[in-house]
Protein backbone atom coordinates (compact mmCIF):
# COMPACT_ATOMS: atom_id res chain seq x y z
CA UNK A 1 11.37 18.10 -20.48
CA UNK A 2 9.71 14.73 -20.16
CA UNK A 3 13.43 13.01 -19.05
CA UNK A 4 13.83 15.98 -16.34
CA UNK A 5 14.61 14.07 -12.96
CA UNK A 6 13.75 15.23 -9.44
CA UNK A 7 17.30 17.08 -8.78
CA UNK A 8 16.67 19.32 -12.03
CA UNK A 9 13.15 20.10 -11.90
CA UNK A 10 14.25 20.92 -7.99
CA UNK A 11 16.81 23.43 -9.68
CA UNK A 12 14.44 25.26 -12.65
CA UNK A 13 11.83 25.45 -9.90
CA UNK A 14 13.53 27.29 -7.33
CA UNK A 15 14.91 29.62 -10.59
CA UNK A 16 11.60 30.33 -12.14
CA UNK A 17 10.19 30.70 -8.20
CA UNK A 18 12.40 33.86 -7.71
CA UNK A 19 10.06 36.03 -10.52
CA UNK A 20 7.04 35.66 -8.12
CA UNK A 21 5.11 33.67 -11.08
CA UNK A 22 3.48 29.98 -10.91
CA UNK A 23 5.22 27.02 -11.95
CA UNK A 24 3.53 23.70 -13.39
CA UNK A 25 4.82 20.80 -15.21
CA UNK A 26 3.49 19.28 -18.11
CA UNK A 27 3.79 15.87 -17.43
CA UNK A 28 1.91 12.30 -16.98
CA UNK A 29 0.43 11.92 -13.76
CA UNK A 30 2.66 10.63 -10.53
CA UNK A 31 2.51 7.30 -9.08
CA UNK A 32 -0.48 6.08 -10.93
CA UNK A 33 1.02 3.03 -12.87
CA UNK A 34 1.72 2.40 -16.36
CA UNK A 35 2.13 6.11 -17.97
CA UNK A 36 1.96 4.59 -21.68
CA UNK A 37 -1.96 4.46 -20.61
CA UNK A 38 -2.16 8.40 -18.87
CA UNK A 39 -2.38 11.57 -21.19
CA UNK A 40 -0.22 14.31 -20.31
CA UNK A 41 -1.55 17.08 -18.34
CA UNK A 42 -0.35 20.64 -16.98
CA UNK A 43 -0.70 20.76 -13.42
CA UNK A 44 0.93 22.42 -10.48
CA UNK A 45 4.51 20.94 -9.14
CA UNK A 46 3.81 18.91 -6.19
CA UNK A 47 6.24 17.92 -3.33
CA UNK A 48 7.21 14.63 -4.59
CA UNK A 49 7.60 15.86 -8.02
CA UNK A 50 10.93 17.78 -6.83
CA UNK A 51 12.42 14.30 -4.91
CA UNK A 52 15.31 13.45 -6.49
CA UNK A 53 15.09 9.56 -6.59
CA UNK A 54 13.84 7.77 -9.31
CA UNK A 55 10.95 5.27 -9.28
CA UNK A 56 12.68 1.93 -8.86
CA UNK A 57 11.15 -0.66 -12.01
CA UNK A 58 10.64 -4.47 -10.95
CA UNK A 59 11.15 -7.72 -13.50
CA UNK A 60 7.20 -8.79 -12.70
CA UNK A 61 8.49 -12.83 -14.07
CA UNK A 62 8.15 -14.05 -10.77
CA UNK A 63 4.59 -12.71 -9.66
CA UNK A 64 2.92 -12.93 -13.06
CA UNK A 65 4.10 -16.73 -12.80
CA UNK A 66 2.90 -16.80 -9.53
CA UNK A 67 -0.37 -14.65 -9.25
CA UNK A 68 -1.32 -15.89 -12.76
CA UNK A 69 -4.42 -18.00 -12.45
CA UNK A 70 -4.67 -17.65 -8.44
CA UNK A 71 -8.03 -16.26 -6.50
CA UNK A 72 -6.47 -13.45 -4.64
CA UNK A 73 -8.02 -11.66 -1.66
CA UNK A 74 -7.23 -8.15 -0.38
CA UNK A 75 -8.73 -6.93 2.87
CA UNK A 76 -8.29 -3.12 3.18
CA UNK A 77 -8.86 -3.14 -0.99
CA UNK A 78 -10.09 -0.28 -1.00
CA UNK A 79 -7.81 1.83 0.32
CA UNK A 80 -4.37 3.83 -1.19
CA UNK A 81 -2.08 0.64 -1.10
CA UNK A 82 -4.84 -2.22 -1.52
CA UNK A 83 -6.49 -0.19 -4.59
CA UNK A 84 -2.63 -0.47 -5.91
CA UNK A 85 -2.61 -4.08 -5.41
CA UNK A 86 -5.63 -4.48 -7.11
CA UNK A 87 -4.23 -2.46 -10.45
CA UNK A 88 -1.01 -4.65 -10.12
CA UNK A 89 -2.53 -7.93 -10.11
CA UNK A 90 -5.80 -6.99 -12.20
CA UNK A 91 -2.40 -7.22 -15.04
CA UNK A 92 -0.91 -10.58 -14.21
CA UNK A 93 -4.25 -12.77 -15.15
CA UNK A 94 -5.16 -13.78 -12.41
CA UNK A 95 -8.00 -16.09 -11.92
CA UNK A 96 -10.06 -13.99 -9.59
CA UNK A 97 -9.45 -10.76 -7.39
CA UNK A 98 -12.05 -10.42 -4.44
CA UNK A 99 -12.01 -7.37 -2.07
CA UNK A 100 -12.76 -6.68 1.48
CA UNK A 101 -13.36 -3.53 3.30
CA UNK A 102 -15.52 -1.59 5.33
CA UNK A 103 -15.44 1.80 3.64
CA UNK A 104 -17.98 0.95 1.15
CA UNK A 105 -17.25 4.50 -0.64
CA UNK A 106 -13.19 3.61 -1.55
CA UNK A 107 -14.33 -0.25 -2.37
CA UNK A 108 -16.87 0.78 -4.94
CA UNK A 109 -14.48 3.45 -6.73
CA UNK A 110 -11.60 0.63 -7.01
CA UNK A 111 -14.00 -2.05 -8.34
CA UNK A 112 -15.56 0.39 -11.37
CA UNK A 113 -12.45 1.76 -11.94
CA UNK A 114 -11.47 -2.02 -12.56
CA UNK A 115 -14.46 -2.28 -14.68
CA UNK A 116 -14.36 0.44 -16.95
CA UNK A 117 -10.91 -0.81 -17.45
CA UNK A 118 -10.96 -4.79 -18.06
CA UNK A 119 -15.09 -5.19 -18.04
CA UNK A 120 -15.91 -9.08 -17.63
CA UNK A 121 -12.26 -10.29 -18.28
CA UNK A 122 -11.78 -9.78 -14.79
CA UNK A 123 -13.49 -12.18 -12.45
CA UNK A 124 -14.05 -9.26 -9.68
CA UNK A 125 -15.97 -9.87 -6.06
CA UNK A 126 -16.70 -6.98 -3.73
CA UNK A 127 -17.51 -7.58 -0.28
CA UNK A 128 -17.63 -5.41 2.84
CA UNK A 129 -17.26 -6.07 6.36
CA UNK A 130 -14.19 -5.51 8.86
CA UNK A 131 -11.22 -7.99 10.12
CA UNK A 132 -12.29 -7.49 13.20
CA UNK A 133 -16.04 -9.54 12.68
CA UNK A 134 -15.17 -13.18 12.76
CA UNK A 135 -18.08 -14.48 11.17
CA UNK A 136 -18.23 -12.16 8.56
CA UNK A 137 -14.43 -13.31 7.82
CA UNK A 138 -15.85 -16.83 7.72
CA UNK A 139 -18.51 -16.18 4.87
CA UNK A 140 -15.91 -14.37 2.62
CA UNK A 141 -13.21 -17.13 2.95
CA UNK A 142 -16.18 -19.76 2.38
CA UNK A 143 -16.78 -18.23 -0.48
CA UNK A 144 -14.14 -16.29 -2.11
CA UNK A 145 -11.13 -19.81 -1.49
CA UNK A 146 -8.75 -17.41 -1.87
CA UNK A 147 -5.24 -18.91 -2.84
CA UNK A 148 -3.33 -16.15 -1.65
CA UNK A 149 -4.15 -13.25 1.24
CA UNK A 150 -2.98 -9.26 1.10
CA UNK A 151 -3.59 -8.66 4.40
CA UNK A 152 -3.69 -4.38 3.85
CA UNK A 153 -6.74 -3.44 5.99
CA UNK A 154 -5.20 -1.38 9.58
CA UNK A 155 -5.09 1.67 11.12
CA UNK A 156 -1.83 3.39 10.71
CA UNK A 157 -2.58 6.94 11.80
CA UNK A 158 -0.16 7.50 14.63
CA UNK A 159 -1.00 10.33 16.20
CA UNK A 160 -5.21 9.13 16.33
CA UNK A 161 -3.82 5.95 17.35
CA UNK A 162 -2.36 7.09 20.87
CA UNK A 163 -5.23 8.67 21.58
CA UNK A 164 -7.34 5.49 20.61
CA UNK A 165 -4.92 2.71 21.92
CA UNK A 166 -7.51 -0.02 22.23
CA UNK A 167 -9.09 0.53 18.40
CA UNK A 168 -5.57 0.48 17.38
CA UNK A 169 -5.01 -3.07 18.78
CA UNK A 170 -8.58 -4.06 18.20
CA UNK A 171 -8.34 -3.88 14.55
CA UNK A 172 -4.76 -4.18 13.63
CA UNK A 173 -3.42 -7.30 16.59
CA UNK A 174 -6.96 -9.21 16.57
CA UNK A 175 -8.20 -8.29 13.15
CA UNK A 176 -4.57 -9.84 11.50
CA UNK A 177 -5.18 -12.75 14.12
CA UNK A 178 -8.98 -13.32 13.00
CA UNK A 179 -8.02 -12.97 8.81
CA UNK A 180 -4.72 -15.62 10.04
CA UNK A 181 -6.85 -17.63 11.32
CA UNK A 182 -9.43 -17.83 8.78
CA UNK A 183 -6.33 -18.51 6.25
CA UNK A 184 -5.35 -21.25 7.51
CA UNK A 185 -8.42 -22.61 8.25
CA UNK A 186 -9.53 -22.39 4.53
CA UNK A 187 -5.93 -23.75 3.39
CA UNK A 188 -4.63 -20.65 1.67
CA UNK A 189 -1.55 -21.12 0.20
CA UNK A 190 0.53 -17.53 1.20
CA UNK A 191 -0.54 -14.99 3.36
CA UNK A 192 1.10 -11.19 3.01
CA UNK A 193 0.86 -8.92 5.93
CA UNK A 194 1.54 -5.28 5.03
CA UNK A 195 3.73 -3.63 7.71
CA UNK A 196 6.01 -0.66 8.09
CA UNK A 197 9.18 0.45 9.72
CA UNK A 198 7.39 1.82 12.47
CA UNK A 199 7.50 -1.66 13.91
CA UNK A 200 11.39 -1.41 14.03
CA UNK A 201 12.25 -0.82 18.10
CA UNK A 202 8.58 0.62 18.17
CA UNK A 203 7.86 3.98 20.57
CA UNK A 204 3.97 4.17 19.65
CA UNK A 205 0.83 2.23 19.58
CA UNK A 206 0.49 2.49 15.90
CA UNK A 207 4.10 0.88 15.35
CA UNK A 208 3.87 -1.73 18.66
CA UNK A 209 0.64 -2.93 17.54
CA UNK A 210 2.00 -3.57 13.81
CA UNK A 211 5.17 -5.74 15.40
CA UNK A 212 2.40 -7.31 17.47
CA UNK A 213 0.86 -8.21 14.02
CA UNK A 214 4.24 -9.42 12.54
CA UNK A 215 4.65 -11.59 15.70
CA UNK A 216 1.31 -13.20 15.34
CA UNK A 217 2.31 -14.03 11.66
CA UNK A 218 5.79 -15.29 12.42
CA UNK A 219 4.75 -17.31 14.79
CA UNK A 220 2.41 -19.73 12.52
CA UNK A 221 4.95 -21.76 11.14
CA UNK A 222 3.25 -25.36 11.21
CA UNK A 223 0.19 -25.38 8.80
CA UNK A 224 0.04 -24.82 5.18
CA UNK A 225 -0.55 -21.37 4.78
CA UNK A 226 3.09 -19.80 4.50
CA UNK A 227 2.78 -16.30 6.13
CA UNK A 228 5.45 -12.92 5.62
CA UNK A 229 5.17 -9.69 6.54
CA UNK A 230 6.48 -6.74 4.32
CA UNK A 231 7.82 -3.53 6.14
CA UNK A 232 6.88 0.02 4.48
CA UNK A 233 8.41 3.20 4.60
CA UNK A 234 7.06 6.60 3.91
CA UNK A 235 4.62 5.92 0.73
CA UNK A 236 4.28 8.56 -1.36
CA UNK A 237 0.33 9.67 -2.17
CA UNK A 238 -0.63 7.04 0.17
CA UNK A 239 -3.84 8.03 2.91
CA UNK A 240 -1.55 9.41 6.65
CA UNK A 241 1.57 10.02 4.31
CA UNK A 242 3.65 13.20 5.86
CA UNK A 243 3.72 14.78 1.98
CA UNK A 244 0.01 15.92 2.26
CA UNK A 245 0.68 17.30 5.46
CA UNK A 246 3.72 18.65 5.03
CA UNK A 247 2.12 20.67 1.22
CA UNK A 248 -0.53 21.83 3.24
CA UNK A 249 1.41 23.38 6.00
CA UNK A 250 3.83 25.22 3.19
CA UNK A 251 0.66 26.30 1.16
CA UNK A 252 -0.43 27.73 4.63
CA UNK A 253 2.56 29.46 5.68
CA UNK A 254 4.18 27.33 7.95
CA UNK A 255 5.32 26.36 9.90
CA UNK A 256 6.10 22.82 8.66
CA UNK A 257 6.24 20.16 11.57
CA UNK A 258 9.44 18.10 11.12
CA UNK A 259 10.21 16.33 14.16
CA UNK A 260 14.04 16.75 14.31
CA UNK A 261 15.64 19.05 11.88
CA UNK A 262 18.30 16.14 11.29
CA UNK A 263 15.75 13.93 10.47
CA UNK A 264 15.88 11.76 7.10
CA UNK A 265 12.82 10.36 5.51
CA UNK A 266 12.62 7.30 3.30
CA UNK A 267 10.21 7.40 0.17
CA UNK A 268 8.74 4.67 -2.11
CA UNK A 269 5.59 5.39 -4.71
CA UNK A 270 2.56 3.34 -4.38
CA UNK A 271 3.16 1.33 -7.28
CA UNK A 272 6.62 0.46 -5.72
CA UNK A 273 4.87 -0.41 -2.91
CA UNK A 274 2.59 -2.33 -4.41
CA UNK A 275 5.30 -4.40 -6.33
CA UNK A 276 7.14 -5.28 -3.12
CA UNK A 277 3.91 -7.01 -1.78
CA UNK A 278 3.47 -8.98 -4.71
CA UNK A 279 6.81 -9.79 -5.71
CA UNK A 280 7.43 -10.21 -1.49
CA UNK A 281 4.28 -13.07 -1.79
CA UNK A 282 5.56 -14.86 -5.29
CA UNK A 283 8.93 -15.30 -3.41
CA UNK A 284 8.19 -15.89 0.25
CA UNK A 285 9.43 -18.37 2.70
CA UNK A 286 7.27 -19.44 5.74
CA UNK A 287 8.09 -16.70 8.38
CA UNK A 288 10.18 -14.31 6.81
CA UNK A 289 10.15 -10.45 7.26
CA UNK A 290 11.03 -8.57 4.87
CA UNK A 291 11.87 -4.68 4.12
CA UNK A 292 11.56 -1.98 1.40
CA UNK A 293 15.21 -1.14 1.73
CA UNK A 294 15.52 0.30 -1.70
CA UNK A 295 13.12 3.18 -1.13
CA UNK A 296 14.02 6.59 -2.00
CA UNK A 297 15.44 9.47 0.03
């Protein structure tokens, strides 16, 4: 039942569950992009297989007229969201993509995985290095001349992060300030920061030192480079997301750690996520904040 949504595979699943057998679903492969290109495979139901939102589907008109032809630079490429943006814009022609990150390991999958799928129609640059190294930041901007900035790379683990308060602001507050800075100084047109709604009213490290990142952003409003920041949810398959965490726990037994029993979560794919960064840095105005406020419950 390709057309089956979350609410009715929810429903046959908890029916079939009661016989004490396994239950998989034949289906194309979750969160992963365009499924015209992904065979169909049988595989076991997963958590976010049973949510009952659907994906939401963007026009792309205003960033392939905007990302079309542009040298694009993602720091953090190589991780679950940047690898996304890298798939998304590897479609809209751009002119180059370069990424920067210092996990060599998730860099090097992305970029072959881009290779193997466009070869040398894509104009792809790899580099490595972290936000936080000025003068490495000063060589890739020399020579990438990126016209736009996805500014992905951060911690985000919340619970590592108030135990390590200073890496936290260390590469989240001064890395976004060094890859700002090195922006504008190389006259890039937009600059995207990738936030999430843990900066709302923040009560952690993790979330205060993302606002701190936002205000650092929103604050440059007199050069050329126009700066926004985009605020995530939940992401669904994304590296810290609760889903793992909360499979694994179930798989184990239990108990599964949900802060507040009254507690609602808000859900967006990667792709999704992916989409509202580029469509957030085709549209954006100098100093705006924006917010997935479509995502999924």
């Amino acid at each position: 039942m390709p057309g089956a949504d979350g609410e009715k595979r929810n429903r046959l699943y908890n029916l079939y569950a009661q016989a004490g057998c396994k239950v998989k679903i034949y289906d194309f492969p979750l969160g992963n992009g365009d499924n015209s290109e992904k065979k169909r495979e049988l595989r076991a139901l997963s958590i976010e297989d049973l949510l009952s939102g659907e994906s939401i589907t963007f026009d792309n008109t205003l960033s392939e007229k905007y990302y079309s032809g542009k040298t694009v630079l993602i720091t953090g490429g190589g991780g679950s969201i940047g690898s996304e943006l890298c798939r998304q814009i590897a479609k809209l022609a751009p002119k180059k993509i370069a990424i920067f990150d210092i996990y060599e390991n998730n860099a090097y999958d992305i970029q072959q995985e881009l290779i193997r799928k466009y070869g040398s129609s894509l104009l792809l640059e790899v580099y490595i290095g972290s936000v936080r190294d000025k003068a490495r930041l000063d060589e890739v901007f020399a020579a990438v001349k990126p016209d736009a900035v996805l500014h992905a790379a951060a911690h985000k683990h919340v619970p590592l992060m108030e135990k390590s308060c200073a890496e936290a602001v260390k590469n989240n507050v001064l890395g976004t300030y060094n890859t700002a800075d090195a922006a504008e100084k190389y006259g890039v047109e937009k600059f995207v920061l990738i936030s999430t709604d843990k900066a709302v009213n923040p009560t952690n490290i993790m979330g205060s030192s993302k606002r701190m990142c936002e205000m650092t952003v929103q604050a440059r409003r007199d050069g050329k480079t126009k700066f926004v920041a985009v605020r995530f949810g939940n992401v669904l398959g994304s590296n810290g997301s609760v889903i793992p965490l909360f499979r694994k726990q179930i798989e184990e037994g239990g108990p599964v750690t949900v802060t507040d029993k009254r507690i609602i979560r808000y859900f967006m794919t990667i792709p999704e996520a992916a989409q509202l960064v580029l469509e957030a840095g085709a549209m954006a105005k100098r100093g705006e904040l924006l917010s997935s406020i479509w995502a999924n419950p």
